[in-house]
ModelCIF file with pLDDT and N, C-alpha, C, O atoms, coordinates in Angstrom:
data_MODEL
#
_entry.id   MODEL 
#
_entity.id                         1 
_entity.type                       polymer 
_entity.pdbx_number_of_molecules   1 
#
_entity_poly.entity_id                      1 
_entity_poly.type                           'polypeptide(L)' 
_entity_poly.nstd_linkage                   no 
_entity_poly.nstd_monomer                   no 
_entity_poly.pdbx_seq_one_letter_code       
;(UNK)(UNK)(UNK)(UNK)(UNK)(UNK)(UNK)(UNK)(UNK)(UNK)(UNK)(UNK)(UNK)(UNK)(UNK)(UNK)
(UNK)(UNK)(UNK)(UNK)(UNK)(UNK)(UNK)(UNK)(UNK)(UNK)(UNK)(UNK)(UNK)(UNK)(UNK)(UNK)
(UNK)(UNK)(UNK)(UNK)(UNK)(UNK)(UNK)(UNK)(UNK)(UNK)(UNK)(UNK)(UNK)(UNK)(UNK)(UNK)
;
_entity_poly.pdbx_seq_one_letter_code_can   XXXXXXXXXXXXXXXXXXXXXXXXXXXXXXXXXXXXXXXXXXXXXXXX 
_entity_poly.pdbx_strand_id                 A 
#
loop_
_entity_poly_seq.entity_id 
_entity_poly_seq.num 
_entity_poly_seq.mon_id 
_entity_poly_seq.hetero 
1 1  UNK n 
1 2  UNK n 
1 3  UNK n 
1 4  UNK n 
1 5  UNK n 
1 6  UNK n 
1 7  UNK n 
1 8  UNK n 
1 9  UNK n 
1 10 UNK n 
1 11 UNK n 
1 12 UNK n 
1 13 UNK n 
1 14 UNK n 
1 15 UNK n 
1 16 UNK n 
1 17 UNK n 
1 18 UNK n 
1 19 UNK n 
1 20 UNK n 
1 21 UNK n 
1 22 UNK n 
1 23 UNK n 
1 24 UNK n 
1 25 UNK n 
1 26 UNK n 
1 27 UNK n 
1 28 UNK n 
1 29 UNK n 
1 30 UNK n 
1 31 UNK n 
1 32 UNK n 
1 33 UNK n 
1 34 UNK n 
1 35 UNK n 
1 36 UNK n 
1 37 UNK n 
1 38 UNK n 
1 39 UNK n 
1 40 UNK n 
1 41 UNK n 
1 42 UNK n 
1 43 UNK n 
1 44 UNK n 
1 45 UNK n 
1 46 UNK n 
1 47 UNK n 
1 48 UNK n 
#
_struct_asym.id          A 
_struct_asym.entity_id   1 
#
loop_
_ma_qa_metric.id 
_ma_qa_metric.mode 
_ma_qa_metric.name 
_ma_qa_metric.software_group_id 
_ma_qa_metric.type 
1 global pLDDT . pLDDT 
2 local  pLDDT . pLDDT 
#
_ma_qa_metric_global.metric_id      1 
_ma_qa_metric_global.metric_value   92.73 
_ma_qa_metric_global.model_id       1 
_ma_qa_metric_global.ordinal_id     1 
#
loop_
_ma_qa_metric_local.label_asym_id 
_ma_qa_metric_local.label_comp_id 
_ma_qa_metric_local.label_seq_id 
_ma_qa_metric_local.metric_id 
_ma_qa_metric_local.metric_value 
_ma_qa_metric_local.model_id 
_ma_qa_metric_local.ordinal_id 
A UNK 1  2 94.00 1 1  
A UNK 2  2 95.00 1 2  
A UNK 3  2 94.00 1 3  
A UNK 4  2 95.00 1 4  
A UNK 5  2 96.00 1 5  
A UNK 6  2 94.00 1 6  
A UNK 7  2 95.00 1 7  
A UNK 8  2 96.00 1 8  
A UNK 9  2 96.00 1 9  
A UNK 10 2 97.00 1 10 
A UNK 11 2 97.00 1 11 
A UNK 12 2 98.00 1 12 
A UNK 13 2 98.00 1 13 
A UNK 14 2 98.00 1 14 
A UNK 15 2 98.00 1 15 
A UNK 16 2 98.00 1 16 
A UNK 17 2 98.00 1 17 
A UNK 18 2 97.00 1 18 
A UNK 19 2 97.00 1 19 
A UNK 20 2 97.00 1 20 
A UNK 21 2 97.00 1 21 
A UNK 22 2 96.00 1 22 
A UNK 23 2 96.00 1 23 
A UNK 24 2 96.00 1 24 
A UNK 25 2 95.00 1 25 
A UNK 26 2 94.00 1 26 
A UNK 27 2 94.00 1 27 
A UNK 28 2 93.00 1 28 
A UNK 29 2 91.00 1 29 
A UNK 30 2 89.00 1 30 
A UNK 31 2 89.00 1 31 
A UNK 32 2 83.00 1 32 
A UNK 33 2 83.00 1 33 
A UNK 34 2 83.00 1 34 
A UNK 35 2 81.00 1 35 
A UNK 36 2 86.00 1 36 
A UNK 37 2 83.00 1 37 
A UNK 38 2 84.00 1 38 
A UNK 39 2 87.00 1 39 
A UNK 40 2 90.00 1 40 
A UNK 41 2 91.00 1 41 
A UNK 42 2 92.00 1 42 
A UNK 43 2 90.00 1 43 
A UNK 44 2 90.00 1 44 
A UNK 45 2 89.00 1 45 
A UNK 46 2 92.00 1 46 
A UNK 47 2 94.00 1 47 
A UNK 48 2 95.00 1 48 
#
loop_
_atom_site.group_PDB 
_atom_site.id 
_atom_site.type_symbol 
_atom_site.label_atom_id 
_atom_site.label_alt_id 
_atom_site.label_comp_id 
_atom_site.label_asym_id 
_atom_site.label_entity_id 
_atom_site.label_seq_id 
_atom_site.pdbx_PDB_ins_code 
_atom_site.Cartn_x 
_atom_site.Cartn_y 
_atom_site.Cartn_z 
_atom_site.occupancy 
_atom_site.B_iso_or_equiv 
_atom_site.pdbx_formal_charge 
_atom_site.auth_seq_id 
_atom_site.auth_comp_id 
_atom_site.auth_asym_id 
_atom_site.auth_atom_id 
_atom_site.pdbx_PDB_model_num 
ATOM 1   N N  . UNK A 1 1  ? -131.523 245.687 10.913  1.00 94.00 ? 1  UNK A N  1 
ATOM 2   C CA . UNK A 1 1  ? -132.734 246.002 11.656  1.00 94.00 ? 1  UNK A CA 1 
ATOM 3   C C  . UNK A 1 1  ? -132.644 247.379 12.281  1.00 94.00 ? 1  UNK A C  1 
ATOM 4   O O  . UNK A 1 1  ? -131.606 248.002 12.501  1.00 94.00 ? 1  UNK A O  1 
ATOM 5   N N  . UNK A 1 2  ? -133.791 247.732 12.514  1.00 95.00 ? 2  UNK A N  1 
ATOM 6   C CA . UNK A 1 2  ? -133.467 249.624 13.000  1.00 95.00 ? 2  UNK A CA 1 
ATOM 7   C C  . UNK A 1 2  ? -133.199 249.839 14.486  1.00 95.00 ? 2  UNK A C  1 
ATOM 8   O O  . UNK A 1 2  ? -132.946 250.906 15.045  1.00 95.00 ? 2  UNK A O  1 
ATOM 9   N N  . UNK A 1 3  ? -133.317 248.449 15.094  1.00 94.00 ? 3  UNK A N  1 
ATOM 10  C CA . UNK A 1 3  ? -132.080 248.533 16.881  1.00 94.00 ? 3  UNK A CA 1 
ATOM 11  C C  . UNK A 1 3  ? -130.835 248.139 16.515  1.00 94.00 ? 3  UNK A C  1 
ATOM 12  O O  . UNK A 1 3  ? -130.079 247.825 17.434  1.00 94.00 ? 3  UNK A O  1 
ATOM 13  N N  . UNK A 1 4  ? -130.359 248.064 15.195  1.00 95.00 ? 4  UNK A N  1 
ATOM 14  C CA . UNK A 1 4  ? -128.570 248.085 14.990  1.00 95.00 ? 4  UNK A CA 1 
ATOM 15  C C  . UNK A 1 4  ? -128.494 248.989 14.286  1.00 95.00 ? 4  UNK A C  1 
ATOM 16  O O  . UNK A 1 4  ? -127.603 248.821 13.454  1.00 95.00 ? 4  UNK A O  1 
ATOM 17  N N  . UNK A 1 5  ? -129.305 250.446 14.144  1.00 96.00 ? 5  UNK A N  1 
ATOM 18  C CA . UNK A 1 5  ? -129.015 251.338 12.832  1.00 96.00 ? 5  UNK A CA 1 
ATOM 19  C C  . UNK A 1 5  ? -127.961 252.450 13.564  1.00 96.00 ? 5  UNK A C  1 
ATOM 20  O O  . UNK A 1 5  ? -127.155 253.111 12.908  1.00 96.00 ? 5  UNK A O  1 
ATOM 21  N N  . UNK A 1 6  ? -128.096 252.535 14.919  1.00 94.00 ? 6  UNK A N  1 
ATOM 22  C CA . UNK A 1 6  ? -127.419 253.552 15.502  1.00 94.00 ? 6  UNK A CA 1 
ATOM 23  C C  . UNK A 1 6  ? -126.522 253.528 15.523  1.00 94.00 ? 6  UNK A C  1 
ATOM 24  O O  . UNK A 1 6  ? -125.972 254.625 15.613  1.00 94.00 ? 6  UNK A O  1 
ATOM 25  N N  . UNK A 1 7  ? -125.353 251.889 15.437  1.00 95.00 ? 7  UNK A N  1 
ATOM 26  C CA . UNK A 1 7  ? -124.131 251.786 15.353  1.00 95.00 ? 7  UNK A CA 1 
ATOM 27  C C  . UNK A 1 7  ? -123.524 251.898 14.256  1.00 95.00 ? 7  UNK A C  1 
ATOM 28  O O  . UNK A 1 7  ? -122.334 252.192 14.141  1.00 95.00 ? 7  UNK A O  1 
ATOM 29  N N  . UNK A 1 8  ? -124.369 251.652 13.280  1.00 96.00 ? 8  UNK A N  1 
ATOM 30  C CA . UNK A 1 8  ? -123.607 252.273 12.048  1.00 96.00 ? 8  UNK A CA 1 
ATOM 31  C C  . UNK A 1 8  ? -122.800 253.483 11.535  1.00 96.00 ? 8  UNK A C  1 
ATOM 32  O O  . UNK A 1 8  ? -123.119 254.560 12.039  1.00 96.00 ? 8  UNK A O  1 
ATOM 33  N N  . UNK A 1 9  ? -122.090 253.490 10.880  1.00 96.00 ? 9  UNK A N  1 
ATOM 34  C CA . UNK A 1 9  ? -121.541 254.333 10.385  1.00 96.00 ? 9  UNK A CA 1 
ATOM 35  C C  . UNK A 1 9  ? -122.319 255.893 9.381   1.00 96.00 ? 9  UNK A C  1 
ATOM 36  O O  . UNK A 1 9  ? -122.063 256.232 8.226   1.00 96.00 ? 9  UNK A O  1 
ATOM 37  N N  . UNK A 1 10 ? -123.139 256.444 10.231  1.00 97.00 ? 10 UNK A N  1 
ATOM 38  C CA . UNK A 1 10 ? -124.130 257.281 9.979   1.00 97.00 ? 10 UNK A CA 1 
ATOM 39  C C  . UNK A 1 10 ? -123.622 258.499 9.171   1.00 97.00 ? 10 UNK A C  1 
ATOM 40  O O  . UNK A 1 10 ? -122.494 258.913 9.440   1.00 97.00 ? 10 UNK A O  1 
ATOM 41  N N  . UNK A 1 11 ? -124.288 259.063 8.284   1.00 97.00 ? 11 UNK A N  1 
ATOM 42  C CA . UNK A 1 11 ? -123.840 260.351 8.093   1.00 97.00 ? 11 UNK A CA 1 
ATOM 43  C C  . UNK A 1 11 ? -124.230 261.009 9.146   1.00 97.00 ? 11 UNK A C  1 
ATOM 44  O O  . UNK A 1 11 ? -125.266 260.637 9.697   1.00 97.00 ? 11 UNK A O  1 
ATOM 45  N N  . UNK A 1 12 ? -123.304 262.424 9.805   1.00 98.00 ? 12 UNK A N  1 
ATOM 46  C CA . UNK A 1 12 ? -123.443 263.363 10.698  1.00 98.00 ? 12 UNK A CA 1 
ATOM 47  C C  . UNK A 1 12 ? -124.883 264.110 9.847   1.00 98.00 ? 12 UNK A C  1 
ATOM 48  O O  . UNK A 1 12 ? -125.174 263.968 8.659   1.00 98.00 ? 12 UNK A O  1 
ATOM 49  N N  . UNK A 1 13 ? -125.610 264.912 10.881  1.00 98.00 ? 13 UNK A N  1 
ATOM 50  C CA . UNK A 1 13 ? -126.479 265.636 10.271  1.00 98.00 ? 13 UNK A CA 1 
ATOM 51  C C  . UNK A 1 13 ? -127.033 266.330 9.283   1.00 98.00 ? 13 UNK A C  1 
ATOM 52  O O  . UNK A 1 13 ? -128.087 266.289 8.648   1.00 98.00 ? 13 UNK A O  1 
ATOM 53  N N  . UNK A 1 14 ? -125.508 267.356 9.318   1.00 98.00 ? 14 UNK A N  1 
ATOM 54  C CA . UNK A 1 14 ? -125.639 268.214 7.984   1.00 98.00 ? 14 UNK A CA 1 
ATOM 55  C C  . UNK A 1 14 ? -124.989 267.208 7.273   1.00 98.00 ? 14 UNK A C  1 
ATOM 56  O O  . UNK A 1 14 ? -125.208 267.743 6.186   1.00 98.00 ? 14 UNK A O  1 
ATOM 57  N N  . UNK A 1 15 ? -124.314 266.104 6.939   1.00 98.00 ? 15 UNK A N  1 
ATOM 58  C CA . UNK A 1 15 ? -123.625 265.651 5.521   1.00 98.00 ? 15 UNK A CA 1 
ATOM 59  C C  . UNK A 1 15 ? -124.764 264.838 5.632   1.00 98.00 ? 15 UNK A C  1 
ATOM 60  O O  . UNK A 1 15 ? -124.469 263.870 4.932   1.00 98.00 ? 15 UNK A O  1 
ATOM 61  N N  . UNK A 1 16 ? -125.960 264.631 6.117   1.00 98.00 ? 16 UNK A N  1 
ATOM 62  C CA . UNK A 1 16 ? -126.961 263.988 5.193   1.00 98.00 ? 16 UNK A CA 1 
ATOM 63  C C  . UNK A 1 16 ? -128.031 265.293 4.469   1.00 98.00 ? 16 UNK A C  1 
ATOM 64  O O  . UNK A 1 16 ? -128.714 265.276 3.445   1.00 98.00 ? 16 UNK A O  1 
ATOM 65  N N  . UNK A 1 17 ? -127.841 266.201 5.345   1.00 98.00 ? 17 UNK A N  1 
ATOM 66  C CA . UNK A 1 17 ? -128.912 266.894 4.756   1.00 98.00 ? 17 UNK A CA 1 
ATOM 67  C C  . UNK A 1 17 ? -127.929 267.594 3.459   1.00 98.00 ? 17 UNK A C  1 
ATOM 68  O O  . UNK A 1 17 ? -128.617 268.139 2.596   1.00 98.00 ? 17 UNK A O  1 
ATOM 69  N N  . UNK A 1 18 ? -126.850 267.629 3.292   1.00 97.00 ? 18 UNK A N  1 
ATOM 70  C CA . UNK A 1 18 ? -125.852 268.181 2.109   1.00 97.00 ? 18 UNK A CA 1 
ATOM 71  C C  . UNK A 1 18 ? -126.226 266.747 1.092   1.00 97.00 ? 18 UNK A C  1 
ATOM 72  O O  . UNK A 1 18 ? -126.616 266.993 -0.049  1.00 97.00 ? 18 UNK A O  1 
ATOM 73  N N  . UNK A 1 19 ? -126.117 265.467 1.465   1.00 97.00 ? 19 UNK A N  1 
ATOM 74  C CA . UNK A 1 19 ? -126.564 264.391 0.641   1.00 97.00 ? 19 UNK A CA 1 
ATOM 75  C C  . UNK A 1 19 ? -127.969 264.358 -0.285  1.00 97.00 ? 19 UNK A C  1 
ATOM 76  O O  . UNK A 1 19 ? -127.986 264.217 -1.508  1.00 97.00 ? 19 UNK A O  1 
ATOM 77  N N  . UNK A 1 20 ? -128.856 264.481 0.373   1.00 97.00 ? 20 UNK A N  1 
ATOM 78  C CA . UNK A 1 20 ? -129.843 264.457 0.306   1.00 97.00 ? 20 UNK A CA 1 
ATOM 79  C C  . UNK A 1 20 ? -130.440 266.015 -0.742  1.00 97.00 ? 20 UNK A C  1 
ATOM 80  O O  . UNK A 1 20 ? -131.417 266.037 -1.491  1.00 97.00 ? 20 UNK A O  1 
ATOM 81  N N  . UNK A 1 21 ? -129.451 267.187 -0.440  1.00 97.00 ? 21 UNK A N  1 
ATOM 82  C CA . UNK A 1 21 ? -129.842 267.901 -1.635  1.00 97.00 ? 21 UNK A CA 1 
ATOM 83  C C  . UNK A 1 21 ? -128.969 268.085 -2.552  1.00 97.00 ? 21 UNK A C  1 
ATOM 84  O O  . UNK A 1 21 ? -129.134 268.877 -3.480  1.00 97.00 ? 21 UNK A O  1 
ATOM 85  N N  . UNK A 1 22 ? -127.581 267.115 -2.327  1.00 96.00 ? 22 UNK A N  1 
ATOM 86  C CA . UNK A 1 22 ? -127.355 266.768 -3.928  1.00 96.00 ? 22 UNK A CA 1 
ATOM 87  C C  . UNK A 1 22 ? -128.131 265.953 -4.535  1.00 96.00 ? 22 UNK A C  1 
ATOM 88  O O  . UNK A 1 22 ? -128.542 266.394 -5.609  1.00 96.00 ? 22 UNK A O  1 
ATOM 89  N N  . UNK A 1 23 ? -128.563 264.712 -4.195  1.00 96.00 ? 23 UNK A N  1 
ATOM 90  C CA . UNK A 1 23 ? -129.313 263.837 -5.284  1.00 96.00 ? 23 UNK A CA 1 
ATOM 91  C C  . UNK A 1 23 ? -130.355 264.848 -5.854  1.00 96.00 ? 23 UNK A C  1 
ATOM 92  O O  . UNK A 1 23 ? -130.485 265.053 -7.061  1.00 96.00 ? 23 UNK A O  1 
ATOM 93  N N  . UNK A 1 24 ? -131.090 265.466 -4.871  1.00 96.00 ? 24 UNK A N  1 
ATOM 94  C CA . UNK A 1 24 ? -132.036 266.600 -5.580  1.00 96.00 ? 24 UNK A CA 1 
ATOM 95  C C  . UNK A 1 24 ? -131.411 267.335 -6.219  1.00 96.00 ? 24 UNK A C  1 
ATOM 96  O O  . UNK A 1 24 ? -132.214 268.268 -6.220  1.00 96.00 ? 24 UNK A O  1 
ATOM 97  N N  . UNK A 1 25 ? -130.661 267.653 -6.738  1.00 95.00 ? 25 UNK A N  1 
ATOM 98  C CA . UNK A 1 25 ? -130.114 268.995 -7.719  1.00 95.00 ? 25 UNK A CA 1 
ATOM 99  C C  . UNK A 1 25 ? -130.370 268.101 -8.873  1.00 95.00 ? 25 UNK A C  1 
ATOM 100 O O  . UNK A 1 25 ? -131.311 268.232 -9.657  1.00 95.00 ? 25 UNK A O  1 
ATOM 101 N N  . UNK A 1 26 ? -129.241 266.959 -8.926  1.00 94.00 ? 26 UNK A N  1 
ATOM 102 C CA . UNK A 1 26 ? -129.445 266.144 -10.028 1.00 94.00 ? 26 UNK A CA 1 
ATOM 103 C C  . UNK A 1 26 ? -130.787 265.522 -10.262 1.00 94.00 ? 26 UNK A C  1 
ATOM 104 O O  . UNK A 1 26 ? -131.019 265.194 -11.426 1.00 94.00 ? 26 UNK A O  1 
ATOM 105 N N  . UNK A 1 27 ? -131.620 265.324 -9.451  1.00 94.00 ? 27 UNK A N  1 
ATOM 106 C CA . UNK A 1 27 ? -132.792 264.863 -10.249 1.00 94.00 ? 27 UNK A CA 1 
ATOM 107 C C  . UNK A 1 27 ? -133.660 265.608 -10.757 1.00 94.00 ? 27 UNK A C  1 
ATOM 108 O O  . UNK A 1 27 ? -134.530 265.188 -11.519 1.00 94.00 ? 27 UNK A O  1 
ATOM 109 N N  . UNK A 1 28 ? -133.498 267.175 -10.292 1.00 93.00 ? 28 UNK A N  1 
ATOM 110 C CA . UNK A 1 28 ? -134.349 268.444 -10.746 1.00 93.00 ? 28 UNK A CA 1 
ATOM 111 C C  . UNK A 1 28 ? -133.452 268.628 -12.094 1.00 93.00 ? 28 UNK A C  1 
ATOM 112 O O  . UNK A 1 28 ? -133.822 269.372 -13.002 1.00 93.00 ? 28 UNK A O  1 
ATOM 113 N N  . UNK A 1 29 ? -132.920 268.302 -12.116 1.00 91.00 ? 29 UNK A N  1 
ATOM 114 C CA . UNK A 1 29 ? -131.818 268.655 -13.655 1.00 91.00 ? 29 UNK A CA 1 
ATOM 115 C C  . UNK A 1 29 ? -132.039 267.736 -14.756 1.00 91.00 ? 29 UNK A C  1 
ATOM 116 O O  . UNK A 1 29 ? -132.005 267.993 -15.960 1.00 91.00 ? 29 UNK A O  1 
ATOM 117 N N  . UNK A 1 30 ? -132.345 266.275 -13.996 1.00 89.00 ? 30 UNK A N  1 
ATOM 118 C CA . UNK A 1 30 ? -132.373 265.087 -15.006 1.00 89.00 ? 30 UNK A CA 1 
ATOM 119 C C  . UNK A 1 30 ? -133.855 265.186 -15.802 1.00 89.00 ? 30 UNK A C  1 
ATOM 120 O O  . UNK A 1 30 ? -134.148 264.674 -16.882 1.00 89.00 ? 30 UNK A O  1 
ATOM 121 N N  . UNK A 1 31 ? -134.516 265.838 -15.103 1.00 89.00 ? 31 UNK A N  1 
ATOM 122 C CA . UNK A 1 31 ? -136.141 265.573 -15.190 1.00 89.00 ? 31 UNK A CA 1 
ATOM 123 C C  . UNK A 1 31 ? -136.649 266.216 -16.440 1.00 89.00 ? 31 UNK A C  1 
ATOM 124 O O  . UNK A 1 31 ? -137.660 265.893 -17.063 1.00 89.00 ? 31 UNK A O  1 
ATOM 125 N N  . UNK A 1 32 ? -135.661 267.337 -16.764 1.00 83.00 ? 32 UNK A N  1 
ATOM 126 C CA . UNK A 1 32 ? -135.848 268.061 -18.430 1.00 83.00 ? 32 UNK A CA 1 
ATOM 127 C C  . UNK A 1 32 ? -135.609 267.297 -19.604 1.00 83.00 ? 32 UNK A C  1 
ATOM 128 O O  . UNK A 1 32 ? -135.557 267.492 -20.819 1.00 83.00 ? 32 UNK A O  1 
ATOM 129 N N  . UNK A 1 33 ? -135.485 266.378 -18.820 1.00 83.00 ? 33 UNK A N  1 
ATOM 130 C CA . UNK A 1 33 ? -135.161 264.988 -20.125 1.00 83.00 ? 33 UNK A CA 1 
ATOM 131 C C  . UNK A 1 33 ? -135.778 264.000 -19.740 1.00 83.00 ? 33 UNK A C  1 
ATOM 132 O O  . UNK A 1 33 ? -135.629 262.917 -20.307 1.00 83.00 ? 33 UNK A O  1 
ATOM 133 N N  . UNK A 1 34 ? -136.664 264.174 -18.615 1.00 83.00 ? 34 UNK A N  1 
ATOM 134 C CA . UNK A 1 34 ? -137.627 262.936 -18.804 1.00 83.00 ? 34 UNK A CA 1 
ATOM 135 C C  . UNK A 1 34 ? -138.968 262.914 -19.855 1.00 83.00 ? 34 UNK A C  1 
ATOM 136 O O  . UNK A 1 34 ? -139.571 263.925 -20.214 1.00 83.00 ? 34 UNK A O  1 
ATOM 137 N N  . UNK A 1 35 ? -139.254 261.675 -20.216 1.00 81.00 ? 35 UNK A N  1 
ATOM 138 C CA . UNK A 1 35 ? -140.131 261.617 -21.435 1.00 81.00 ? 35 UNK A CA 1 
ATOM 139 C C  . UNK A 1 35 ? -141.378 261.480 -20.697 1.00 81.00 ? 35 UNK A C  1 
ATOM 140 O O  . UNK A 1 35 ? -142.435 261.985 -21.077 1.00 81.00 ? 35 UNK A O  1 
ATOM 141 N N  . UNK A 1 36 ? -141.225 260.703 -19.504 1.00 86.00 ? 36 UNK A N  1 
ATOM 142 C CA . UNK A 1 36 ? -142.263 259.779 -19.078 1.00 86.00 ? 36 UNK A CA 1 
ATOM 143 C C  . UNK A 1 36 ? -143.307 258.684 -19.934 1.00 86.00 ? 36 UNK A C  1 
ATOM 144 O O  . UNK A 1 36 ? -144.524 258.712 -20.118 1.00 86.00 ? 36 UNK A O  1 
ATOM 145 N N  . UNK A 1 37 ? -142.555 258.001 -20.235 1.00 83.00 ? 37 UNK A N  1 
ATOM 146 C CA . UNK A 1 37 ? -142.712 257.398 -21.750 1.00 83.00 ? 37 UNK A CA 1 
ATOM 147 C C  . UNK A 1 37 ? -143.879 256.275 -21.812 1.00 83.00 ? 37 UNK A C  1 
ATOM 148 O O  . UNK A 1 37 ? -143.628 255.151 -21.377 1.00 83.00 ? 37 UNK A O  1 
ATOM 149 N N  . UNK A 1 38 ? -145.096 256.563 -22.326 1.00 84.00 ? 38 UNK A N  1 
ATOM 150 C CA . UNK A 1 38 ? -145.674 254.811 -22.001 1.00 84.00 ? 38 UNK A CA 1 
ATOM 151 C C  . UNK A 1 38 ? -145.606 253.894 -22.096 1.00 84.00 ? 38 UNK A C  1 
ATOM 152 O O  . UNK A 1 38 ? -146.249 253.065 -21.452 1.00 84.00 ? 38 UNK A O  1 
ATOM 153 N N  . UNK A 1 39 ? -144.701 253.650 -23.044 1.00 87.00 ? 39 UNK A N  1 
ATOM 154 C CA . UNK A 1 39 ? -144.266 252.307 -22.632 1.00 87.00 ? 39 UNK A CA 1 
ATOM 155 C C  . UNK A 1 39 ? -143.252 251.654 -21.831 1.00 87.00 ? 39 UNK A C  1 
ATOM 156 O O  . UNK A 1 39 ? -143.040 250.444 -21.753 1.00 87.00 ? 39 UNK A O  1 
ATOM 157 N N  . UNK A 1 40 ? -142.641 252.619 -21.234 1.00 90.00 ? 40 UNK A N  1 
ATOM 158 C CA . UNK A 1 40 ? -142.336 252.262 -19.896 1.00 90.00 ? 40 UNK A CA 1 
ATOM 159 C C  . UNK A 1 40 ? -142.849 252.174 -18.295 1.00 90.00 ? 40 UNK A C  1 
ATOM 160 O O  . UNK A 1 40 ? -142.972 253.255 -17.719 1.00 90.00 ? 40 UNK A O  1 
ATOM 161 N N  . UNK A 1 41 ? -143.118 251.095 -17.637 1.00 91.00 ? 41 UNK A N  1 
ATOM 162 C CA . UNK A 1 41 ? -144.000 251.085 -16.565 1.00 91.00 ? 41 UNK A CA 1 
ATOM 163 C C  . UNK A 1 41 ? -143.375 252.107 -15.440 1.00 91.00 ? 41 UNK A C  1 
ATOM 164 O O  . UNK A 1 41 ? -144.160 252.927 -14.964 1.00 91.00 ? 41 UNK A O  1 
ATOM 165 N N  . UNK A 1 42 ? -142.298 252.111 -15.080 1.00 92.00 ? 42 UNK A N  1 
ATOM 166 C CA . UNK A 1 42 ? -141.854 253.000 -14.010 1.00 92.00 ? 42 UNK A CA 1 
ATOM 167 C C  . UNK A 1 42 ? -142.059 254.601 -14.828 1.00 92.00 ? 42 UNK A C  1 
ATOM 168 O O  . UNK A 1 42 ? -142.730 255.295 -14.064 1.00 92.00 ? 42 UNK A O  1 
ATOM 169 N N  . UNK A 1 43 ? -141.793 255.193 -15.788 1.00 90.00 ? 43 UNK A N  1 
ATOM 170 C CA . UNK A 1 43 ? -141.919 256.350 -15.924 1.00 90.00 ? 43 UNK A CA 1 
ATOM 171 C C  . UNK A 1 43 ? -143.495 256.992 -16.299 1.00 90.00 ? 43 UNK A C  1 
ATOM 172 O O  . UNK A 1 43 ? -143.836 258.155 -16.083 1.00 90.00 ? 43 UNK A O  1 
ATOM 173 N N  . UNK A 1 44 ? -144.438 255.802 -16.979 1.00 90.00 ? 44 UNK A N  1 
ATOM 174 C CA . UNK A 1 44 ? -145.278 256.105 -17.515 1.00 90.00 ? 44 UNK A CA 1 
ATOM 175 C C  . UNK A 1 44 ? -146.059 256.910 -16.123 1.00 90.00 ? 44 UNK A C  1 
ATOM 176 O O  . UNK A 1 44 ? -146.005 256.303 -15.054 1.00 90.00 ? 44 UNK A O  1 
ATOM 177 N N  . UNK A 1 45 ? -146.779 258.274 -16.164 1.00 89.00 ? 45 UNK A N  1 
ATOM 178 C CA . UNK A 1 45 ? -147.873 258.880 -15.319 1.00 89.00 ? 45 UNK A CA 1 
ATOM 179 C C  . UNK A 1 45 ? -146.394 259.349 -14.414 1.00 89.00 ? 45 UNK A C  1 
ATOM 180 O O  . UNK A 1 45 ? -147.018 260.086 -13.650 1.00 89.00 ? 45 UNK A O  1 
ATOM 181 N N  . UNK A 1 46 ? -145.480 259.434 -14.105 1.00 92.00 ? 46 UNK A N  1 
ATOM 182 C CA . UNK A 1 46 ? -144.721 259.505 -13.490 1.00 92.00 ? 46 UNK A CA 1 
ATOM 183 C C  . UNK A 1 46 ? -144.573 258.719 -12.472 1.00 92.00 ? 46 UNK A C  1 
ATOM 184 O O  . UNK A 1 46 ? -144.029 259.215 -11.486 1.00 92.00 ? 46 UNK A O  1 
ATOM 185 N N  . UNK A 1 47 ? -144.928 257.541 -12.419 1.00 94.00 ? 47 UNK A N  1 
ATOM 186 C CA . UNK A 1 47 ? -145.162 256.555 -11.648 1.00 94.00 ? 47 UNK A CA 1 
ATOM 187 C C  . UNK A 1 47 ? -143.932 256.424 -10.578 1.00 94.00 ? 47 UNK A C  1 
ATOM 188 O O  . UNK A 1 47 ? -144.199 256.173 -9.403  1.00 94.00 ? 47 UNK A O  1 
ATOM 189 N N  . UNK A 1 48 ? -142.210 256.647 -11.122 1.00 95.00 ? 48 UNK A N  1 
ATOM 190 C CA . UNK A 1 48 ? -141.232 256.020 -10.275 1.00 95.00 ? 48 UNK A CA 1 
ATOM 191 C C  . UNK A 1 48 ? -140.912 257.363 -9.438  1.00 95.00 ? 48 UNK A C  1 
ATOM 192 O O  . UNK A 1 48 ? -140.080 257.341 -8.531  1.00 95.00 ? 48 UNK A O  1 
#
């Protein structure tokens, strides 16, 4: 629940914002190979 999120084991500031633009590198990279295919429901229109 988000009144026990503070005790968690959090990333510090910058190692989320360093997190957060690795997954973006890789998904700006992965995306030259997306088809967006119709017959798939999550990719079709770019839906996911």
């Amino acid at each position: 629940g988000r009144e026990e999120r503070q005790e968690l084991d959090l990333l510090a500031p910058a190692d989320a914002r360093a997190f957060c633009a690795e997954v973006r590198e890789r998904v700006l990279e992965s995306l030259g190979r997306e088809l967006f295919a119709d017959d798939d429901p999550l990719t079709r229109g770019g839906f996911v």
